[in-house]
C-alpha atoms as a PDB file:
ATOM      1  CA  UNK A   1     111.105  75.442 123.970  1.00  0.00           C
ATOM      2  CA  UNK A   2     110.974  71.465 123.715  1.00  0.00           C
ATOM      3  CA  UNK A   3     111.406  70.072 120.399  1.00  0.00           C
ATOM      4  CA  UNK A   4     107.229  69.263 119.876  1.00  0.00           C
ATOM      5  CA  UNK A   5     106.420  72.791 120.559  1.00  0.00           C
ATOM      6  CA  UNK A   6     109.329  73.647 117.615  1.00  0.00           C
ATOM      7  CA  UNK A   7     107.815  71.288 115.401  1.00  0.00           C
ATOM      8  CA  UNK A   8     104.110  73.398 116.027  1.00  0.00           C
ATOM      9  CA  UNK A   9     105.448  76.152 116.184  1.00  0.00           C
ATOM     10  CA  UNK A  10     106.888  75.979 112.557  1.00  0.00           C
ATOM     11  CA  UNK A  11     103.826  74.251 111.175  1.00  0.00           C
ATOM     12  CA  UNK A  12     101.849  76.897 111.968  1.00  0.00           C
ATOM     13  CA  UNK A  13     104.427  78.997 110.595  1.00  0.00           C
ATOM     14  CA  UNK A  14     103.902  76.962 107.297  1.00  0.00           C
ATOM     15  CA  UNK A  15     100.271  76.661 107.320  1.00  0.00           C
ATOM     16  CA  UNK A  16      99.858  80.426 108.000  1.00  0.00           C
ATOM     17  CA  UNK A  17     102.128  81.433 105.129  1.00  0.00           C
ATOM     18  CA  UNK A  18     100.086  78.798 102.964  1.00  0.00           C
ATOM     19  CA  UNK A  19      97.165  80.431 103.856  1.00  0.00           C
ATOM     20  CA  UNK A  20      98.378  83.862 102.790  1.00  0.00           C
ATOM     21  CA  UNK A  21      99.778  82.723  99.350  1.00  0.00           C
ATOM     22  CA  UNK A  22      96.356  81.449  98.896  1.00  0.00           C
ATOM     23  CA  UNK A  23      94.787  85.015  99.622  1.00  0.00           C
ATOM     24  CA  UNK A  24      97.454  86.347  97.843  1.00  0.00           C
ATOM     25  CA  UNK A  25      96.548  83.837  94.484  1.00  0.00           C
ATOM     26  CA  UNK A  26      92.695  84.943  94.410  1.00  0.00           C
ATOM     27  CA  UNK A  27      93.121  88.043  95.114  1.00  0.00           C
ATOM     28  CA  UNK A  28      95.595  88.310  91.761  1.00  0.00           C
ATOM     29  CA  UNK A  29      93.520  86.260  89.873  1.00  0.00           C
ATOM     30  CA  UNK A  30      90.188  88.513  90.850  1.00  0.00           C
ATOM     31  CA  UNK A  31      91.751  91.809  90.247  1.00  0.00           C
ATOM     32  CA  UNK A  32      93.638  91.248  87.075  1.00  0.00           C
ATOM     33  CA  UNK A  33      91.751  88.088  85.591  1.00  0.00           C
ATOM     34  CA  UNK A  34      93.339  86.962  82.688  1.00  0.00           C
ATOM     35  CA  UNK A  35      95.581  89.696  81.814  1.00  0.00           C
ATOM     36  CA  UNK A  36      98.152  87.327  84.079  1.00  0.00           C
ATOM     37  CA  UNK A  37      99.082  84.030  82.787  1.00  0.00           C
ATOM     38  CA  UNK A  38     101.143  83.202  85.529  1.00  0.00           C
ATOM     39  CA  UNK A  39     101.559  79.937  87.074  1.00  0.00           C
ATOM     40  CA  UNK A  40     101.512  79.091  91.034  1.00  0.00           C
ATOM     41  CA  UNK A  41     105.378  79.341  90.935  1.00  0.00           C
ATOM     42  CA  UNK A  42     105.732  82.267  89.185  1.00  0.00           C
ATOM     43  CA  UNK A  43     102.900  84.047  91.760  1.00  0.00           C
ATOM     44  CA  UNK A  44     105.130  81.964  94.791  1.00  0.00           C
ATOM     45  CA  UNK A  45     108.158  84.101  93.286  1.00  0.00           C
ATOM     46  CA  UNK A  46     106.190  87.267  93.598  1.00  0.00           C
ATOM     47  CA  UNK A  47     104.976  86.950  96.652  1.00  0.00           C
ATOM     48  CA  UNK A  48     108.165  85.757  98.282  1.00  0.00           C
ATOM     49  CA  UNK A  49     110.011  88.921  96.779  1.00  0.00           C
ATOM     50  CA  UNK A  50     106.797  90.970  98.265  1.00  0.00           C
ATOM     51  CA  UNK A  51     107.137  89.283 101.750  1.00  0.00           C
ATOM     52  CA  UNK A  52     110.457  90.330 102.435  1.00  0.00           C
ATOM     53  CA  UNK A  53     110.203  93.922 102.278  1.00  0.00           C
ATOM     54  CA  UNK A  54     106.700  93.961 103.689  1.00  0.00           C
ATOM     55  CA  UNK A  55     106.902  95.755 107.519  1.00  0.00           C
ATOM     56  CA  UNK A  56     102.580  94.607 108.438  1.00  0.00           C
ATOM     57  CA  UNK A  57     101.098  91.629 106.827  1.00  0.00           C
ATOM     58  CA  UNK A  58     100.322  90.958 102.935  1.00  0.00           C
ATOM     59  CA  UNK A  59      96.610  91.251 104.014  1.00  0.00           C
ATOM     60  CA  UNK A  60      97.353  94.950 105.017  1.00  0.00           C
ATOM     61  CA  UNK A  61      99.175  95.646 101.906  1.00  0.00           C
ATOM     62  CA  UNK A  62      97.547  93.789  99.314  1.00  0.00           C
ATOM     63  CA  UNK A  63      96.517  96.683  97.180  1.00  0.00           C
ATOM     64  CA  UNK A  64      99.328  98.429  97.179  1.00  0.00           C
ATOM     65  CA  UNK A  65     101.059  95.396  95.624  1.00  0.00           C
ATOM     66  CA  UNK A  66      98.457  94.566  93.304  1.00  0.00           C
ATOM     67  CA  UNK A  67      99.187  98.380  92.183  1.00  0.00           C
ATOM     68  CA  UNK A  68     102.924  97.547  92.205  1.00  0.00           C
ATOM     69  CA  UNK A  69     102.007  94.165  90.137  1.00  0.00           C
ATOM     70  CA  UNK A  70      99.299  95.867  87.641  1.00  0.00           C
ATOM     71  CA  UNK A  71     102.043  99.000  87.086  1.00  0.00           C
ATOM     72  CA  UNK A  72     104.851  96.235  86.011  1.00  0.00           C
ATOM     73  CA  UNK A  73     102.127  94.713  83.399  1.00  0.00           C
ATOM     74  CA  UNK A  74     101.966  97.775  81.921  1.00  0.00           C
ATOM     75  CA  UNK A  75     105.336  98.311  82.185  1.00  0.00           C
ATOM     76  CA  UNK A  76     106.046  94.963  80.201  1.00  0.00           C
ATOM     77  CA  UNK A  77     103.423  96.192  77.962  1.00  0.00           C
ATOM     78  CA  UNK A  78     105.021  99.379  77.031  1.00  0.00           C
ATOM     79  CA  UNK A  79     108.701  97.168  76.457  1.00  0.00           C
ATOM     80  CA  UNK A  80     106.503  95.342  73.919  1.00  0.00           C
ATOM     81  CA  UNK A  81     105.280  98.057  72.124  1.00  0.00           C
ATOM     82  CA  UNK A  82     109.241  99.215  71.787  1.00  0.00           C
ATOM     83  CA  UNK A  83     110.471  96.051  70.381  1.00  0.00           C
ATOM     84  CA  UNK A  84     107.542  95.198  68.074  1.00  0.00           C
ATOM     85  CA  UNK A  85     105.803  98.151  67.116  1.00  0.00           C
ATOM     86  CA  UNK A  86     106.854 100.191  63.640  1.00  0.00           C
ATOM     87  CA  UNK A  87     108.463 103.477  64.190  1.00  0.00           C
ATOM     88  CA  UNK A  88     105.599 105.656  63.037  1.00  0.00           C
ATOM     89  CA  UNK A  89     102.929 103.646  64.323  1.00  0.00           C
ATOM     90  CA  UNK A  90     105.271 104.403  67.529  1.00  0.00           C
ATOM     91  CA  UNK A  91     105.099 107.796  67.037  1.00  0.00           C
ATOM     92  CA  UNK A  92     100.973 107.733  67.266  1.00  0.00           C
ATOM     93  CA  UNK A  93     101.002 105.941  70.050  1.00  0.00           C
ATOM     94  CA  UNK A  94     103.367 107.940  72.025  1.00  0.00           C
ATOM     95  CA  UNK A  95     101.294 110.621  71.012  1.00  0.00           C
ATOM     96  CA  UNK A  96      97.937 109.749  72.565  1.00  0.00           C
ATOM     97  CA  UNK A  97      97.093 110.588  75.822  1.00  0.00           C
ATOM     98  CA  UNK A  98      98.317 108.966  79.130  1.00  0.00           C
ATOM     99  CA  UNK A  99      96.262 107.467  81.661  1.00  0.00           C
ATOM    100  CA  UNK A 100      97.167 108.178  85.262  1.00  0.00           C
ATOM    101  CA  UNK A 101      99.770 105.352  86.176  1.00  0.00           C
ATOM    102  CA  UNK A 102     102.098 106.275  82.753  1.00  0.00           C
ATOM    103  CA  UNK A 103     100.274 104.466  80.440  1.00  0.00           C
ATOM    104  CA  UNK A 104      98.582 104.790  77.537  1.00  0.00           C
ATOM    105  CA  UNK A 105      94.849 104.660  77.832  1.00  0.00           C
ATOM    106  CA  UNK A 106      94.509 102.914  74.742  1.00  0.00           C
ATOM    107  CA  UNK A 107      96.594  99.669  75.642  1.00  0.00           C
ATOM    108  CA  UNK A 108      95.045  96.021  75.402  1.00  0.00           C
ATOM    109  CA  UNK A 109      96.481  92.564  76.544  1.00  0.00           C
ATOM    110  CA  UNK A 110      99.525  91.684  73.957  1.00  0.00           C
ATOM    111  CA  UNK A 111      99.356  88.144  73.081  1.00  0.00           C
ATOM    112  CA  UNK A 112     101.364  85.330  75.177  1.00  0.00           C
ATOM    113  CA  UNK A 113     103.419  84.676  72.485  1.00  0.00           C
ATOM    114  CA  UNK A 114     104.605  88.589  71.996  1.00  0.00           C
ATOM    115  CA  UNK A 115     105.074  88.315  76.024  1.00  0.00           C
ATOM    116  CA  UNK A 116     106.700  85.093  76.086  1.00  0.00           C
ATOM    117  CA  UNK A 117     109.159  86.334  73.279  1.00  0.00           C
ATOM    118  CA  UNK A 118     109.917  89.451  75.393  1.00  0.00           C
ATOM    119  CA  UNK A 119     110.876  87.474  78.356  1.00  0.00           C
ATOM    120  CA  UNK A 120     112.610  85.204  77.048  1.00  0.00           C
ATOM    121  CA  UNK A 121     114.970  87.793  74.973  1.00  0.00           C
ATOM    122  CA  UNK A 122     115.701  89.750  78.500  1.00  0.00           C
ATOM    123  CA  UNK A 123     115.443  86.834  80.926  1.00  0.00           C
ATOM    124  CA  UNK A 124     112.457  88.419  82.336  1.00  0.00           C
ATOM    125  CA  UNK A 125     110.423  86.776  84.963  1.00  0.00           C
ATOM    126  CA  UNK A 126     113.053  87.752  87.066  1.00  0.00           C
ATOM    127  CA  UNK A 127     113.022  91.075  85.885  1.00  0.00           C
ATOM    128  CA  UNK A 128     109.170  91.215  86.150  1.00  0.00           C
ATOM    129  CA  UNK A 129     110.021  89.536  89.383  1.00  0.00           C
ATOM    130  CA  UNK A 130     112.406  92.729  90.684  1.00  0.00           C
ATOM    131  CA  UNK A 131     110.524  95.818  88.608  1.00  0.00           C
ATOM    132  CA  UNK A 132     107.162  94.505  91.048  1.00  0.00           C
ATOM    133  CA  UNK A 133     109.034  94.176  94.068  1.00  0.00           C
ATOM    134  CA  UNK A 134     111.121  97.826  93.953  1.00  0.00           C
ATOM    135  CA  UNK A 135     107.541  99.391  92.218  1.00  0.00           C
ATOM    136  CA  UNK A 136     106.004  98.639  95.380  1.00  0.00           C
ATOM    137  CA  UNK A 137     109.218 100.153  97.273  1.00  0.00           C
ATOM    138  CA  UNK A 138     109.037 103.138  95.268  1.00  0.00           C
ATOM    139  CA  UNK A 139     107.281 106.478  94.760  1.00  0.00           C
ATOM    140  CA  UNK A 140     104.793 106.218  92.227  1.00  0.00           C
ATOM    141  CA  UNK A 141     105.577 107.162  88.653  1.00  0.00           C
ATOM    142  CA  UNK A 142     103.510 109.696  88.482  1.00  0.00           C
ATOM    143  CA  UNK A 143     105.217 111.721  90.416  1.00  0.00           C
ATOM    144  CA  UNK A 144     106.964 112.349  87.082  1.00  0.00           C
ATOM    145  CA  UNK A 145     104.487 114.615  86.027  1.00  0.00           C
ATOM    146  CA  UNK A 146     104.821 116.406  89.228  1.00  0.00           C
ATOM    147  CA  UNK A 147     108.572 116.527  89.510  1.00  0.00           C
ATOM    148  CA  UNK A 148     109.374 117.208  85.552  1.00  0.00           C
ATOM    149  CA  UNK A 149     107.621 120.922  84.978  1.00  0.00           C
ATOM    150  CA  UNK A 150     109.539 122.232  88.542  1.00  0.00           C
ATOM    151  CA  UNK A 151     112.931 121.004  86.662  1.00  0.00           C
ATOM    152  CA  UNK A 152     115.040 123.758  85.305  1.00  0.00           C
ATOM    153  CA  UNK A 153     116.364 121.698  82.377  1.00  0.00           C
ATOM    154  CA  UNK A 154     112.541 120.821  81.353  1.00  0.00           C
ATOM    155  CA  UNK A 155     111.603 124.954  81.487  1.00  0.00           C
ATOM    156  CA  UNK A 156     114.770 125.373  79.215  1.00  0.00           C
ATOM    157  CA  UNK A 157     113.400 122.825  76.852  1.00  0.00           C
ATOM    158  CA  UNK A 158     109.704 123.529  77.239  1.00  0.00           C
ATOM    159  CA  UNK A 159     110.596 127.634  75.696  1.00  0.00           C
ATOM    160  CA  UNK A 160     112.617 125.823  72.916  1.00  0.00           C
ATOM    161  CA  UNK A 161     109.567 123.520  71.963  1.00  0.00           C
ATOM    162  CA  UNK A 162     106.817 125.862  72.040  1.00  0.00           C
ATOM    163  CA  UNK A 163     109.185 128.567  71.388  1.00  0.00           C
ATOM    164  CA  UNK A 164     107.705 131.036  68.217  1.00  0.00           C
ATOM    165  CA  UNK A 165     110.455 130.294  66.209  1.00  0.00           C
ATOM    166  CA  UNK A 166     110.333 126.304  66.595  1.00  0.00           C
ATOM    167  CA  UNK A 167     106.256 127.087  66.223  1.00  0.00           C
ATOM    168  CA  UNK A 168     106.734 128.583  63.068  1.00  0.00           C
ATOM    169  CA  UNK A 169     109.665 126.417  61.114  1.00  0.00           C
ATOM    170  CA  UNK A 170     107.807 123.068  62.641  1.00  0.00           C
ATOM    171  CA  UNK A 171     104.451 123.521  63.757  1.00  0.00           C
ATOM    172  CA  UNK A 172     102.425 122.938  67.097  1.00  0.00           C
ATOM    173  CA  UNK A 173     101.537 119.400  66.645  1.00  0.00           C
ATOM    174  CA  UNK A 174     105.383 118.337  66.341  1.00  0.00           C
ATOM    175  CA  UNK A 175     106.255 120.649  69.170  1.00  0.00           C
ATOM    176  CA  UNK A 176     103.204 118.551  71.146  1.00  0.00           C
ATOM    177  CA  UNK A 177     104.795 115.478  69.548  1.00  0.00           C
ATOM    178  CA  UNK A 178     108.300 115.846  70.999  1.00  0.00           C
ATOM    179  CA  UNK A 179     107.167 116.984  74.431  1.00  0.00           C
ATOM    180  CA  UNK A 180     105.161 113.586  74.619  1.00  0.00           C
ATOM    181  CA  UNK A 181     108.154 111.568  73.358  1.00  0.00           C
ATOM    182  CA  UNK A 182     109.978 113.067  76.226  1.00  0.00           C
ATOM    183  CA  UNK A 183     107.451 111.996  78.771  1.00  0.00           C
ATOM    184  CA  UNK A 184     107.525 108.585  78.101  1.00  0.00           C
ATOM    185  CA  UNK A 185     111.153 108.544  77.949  1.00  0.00           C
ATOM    186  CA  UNK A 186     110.926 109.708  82.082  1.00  0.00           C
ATOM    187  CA  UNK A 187     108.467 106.891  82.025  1.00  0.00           C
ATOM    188  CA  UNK A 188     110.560 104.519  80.157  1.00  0.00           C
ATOM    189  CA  UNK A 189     113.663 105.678  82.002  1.00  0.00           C
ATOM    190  CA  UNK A 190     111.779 105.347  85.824  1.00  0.00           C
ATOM    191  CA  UNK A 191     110.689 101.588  84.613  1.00  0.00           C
ATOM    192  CA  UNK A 192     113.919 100.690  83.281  1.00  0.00           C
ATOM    193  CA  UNK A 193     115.931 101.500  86.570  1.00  0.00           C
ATOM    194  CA  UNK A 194     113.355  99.493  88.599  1.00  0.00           C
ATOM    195  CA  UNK A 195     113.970  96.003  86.569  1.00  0.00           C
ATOM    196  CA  UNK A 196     116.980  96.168  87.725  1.00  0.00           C
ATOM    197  CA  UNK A 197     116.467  96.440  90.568  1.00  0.00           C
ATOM    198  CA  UNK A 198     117.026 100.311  91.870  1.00  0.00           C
ATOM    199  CA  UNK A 199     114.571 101.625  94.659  1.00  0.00           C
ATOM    200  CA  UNK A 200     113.467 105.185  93.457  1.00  0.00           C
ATOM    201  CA  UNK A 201     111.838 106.629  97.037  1.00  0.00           C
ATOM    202  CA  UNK A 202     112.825 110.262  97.018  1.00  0.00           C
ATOM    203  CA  UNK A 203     111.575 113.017  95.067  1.00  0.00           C
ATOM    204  CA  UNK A 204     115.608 113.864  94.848  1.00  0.00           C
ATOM    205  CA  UNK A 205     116.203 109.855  93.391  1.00  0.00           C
ATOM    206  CA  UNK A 206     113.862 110.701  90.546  1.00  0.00           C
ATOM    207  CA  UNK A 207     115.238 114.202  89.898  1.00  0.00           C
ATOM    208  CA  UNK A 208     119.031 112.664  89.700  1.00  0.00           C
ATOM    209  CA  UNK A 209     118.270 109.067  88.198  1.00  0.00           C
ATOM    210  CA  UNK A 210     115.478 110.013  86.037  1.00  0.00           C
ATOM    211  CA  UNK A 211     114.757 113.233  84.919  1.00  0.00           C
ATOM    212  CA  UNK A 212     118.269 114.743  84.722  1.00  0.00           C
ATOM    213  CA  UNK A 213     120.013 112.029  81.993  1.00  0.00           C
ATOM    214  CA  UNK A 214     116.696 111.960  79.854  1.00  0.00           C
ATOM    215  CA  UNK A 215     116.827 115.737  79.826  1.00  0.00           C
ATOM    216  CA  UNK A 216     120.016 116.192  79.542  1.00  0.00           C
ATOM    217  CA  UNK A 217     119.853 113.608  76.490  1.00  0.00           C
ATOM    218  CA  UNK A 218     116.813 115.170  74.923  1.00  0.00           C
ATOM    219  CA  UNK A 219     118.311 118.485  74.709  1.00  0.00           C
ATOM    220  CA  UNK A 220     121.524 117.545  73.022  1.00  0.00           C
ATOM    221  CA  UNK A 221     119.296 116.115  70.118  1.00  0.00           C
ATOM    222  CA  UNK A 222     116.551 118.963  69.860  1.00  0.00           C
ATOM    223  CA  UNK A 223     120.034 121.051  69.941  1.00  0.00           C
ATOM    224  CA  UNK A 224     121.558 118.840  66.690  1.00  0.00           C
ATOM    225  CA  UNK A 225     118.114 119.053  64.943  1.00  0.00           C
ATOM    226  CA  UNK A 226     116.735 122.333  65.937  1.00  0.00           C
ATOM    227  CA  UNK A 227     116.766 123.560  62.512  1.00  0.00           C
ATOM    228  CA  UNK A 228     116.168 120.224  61.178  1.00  0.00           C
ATOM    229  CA  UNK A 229     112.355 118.909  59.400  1.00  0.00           C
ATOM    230  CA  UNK A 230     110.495 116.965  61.854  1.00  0.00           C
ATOM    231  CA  UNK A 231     111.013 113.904  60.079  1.00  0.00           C
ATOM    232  CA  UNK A 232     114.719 114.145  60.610  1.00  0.00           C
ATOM    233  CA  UNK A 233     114.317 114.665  64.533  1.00  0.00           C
ATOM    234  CA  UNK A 234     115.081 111.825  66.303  1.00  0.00           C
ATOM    235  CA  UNK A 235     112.541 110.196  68.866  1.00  0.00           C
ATOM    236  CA  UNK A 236     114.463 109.450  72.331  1.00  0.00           C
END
């Protein structure tokens, strides 16, 4: 190839990758409005982390990344919450009910200054950065829900919790309370892992990576406080 048809060649190259940044931009900007205050370079550092595990074209997998980029909002949300929330106003809001993608129904936008704070304690446009870029890689976290009931260690658990004798000495609604704390610990757990930076593709990477140490970790504390008040068991 002579050296003009190089030089065409590449700024094609360029122009066509300008011209799917720019799809890429509106197409953000249209699905999550302002929800995202992101500037052009910190959308350029998402979609060159996208690009280079896409296999088709961004055009072909645009909503699947929005998905990826709308679950990692929530994701950052949830953090949030953890850091700034009061421990019984926690408890509540563990306790409501989930939406579909992990997250609580009730959420709204946290201010830019509780988001900016977050990020800049954990470094975390980066991290924001990797947890979209392996949540697009990944199996969706829903498959928690799925995955968690088949688990021997959760049956175990589930007969303690809504056991008669836990029943009677602490009452359905704490029962209902733990077994919600220890859903959004799998959740927590599953979003965790992907911010830095672990691929979770397999029903069996989820049952080993997730599932198994939260379990494992819940049951050694509804073990120590078993005969405990509720107000001495600890959350996860």
């Amino acid at each position: 190839m002579k050296i003009k048809d190089k030089i065409l060649s590449n700024n094609n190259g360029v122009k066509s990758a300008n011209k799917s940044f720019e799809a890429f931009k509106k197409r953000v900007s249209t699905v999550m409005g302002d929800q995202l205050d992101l500037t052009d370079d910190q959308l350029k550092q998402i979609y060159d982390g996208i690009s280079s595990c896409i296999e088709t074209s961004i055009y072909a997998e645009m909503e699947d990344i929005l998905s990826a980029i709308r679950n990692t909002y929530h994701a950052q949300t949830n953090w949030v919450i953890e850091e700034t929330v009061n421990p019984s106003k926690k408890h509540q809001i563990q306790s409501e009910k989930y939406t579909n993608d992990g997250t609580l129904s009730s959420q709204k936008p946290f201010s830019n200054s509780n988001k900016e704070e977050h990020q800049s304690k954990h470094g975390s446009f980066k991290q924001f950065v990797i947890h979209v870029v392996t949540n697009y890689q990944s199996l969706p976290k829903q498959r928690i829900d799925v995955l968690v009931v088949k688990h021997e260690g959760y049956q175990n658990l589930e007969l303690t919790l809504f056991g008669e004798s836990f029943i009677r000495q602490h009452g359905f609604r704490t029962a209902f309370r733990l077994h919600n704390e220890l859903i959004h610990a799998s959740y927590t757990a599953f979003d965790n892992l992907l911010a830095r930076g672990t691929v979770l593709k397999s029903d069996q990477a989820i049952q080993e990576q997730v599932l198994a140490p939260v379990l494992k970790r819940f049951d050694a504390k509804l073990a120590a406080k078993v005969g405990d008040s509720y107000e001495q068991v600890e959350s996860l």
